[in-house]
Structures are given as structure tokens and as C-alpha cells.
C-alpha atoms as a PDB file:
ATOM      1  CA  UNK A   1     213.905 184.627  78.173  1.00  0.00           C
ATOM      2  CA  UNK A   2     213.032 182.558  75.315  1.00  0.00           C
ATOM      3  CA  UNK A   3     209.192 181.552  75.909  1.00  0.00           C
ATOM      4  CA  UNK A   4     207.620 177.823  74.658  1.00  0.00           C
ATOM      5  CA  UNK A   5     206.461 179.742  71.474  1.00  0.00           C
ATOM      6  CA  UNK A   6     209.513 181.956  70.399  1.00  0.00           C
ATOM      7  CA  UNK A   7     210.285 181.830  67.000  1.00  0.00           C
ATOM      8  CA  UNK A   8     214.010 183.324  66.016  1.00  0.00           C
ATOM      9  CA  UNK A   9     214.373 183.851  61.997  1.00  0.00           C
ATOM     10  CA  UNK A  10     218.717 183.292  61.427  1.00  0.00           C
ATOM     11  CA  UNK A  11     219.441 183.132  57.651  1.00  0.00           C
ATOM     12  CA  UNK A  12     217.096 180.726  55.782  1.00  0.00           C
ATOM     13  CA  UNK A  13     215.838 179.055  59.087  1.00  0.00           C
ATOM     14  CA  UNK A  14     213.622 178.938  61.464  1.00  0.00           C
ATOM     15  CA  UNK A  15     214.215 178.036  64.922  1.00  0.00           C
ATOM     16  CA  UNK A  16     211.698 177.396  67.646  1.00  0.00           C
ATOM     17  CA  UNK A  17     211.132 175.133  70.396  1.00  0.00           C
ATOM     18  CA  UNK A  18     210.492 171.400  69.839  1.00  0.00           C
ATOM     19  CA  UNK A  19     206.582 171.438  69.598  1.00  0.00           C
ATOM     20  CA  UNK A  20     205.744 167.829  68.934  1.00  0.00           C
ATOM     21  CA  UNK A  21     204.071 165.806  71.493  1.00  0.00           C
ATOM     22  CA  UNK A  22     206.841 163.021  71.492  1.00  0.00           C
ATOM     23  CA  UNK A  23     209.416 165.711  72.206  1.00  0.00           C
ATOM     24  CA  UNK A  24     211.623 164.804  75.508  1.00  0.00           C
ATOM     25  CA  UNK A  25     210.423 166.962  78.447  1.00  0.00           C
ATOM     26  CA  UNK A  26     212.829 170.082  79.701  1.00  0.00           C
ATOM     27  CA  UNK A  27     215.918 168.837  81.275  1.00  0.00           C
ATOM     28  CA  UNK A  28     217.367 170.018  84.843  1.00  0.00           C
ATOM     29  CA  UNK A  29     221.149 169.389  86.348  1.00  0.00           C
ATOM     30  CA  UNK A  30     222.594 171.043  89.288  1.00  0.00           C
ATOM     31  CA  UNK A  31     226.235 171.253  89.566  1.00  0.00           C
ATOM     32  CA  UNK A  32     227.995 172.209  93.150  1.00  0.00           C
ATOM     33  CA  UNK A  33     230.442 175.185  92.057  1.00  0.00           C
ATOM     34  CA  UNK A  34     232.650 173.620  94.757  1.00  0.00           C
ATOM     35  CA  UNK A  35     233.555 169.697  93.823  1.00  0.00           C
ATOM     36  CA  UNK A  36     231.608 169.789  90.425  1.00  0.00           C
ATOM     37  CA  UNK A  37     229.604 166.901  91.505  1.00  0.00           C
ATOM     38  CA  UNK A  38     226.041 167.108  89.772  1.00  0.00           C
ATOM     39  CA  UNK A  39     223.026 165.672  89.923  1.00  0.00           C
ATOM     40  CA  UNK A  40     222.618 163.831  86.880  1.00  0.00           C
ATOM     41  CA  UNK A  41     219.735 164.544  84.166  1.00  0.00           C
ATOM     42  CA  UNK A  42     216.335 165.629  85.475  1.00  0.00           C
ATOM     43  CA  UNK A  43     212.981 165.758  84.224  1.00  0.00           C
ATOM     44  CA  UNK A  44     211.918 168.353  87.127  1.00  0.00           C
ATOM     45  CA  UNK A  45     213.701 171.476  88.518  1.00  0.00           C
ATOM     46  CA  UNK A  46     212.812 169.839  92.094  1.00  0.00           C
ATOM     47  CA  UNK A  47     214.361 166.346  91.577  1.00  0.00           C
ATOM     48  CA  UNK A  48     217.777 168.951  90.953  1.00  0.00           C
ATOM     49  CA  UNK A  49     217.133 170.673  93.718  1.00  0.00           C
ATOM     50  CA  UNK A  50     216.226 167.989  95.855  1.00  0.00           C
ATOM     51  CA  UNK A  51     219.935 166.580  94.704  1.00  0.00           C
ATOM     52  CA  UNK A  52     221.478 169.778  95.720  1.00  0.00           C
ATOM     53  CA  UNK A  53     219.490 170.294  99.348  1.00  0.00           C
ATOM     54  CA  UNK A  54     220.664 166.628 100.182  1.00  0.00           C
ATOM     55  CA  UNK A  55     224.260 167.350  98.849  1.00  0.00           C
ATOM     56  CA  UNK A  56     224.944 170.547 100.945  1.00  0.00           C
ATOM     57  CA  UNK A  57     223.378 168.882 104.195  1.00  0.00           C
ATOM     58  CA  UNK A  58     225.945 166.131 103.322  1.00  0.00           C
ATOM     59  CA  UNK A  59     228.741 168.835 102.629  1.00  0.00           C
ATOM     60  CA  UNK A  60     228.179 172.145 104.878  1.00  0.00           C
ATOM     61  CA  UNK A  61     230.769 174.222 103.296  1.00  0.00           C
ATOM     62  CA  UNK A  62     229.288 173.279  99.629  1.00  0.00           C
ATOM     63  CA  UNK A  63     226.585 175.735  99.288  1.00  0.00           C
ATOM     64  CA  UNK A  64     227.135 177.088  95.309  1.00  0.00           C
ATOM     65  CA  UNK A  65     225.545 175.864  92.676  1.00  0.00           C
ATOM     66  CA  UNK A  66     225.353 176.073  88.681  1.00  0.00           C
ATOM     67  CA  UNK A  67     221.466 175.090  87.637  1.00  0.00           C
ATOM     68  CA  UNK A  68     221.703 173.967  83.642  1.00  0.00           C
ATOM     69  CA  UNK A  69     218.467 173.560  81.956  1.00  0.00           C
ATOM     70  CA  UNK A  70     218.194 171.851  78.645  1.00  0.00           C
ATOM     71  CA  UNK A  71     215.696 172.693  76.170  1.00  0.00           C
ATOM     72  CA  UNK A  72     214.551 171.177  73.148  1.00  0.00           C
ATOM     73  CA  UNK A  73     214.701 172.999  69.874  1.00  0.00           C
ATOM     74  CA  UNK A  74     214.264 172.468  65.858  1.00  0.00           C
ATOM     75  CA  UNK A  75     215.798 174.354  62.575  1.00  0.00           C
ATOM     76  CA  UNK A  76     213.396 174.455  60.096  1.00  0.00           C
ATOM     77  CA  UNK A  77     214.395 175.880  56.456  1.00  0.00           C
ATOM     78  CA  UNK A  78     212.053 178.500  55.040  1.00  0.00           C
END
């Protein structure tokens, strides 16, 4: 797992996580594995989950889901 201070050296670049303070926050989505309905962009891994606890009490038999989490990350040449 790639930690908020992993650094990975490809070619001529750098690449690490987005480490200024205006950088968008981590990004959460759940996805049900059954009717691929998601829960939109979230700023918090319990606003997804949230979605997902309201959308299988909604839908008994839907009770898979895909978690996505976006991260933020920046090339810099050496």
C-alpha cells in the first residue's frame, strides 16, 4: 500500500502523492456489484458506506460492493 509519503522514481520522474495544502481531499465511491448503482464522489469512506448500508436495506438481495478510492498524485521531472 502506497503510504501519504511514497515516493516511486519511473524514468526521469518522480511521482508522489499530492502534498500541497490546496490539494482535493481523498475521494471515496461505492459501487453495488449487482445494479452498478454508486454512490457518487465522497470526501469520507463513511459518507460511501453510509450510501451502501442505506442501498442494501433498500435492496436485500444487493449486498456486493466495489469501494474505489481516488488519490491525488504529481510527476515531477528530476
Amino acid at each position: 500500500m502506497n503510504g501519504p509519503h511514497t515516493v516511486i522514481p519511473f524514468g526521469g520522474w518522480t511521482i508522489s502523492r499530492e502534498g500541497v495544502p490546496q490539494a482535493p481531499p481523498d475521494g471515496y465511491t461505492m459501487e453495488c456489484r449487482i445494479c452498478k448503482k454508486d454512490s457518487g464522489l465522497r470526501f469520507d469512506s463513511e459518507g460511501a458506506c453510509d450510501w451502501a448500508a442505506t442501498h442494501v436495506d433498500q435492496n436485500p438481495t444487493h449486498t456486493a460492493f466495489h469501494e474505489a478510492l481516488g488519490r491525488y498524485w504529481r510527476a515531477i521531472r528530476k
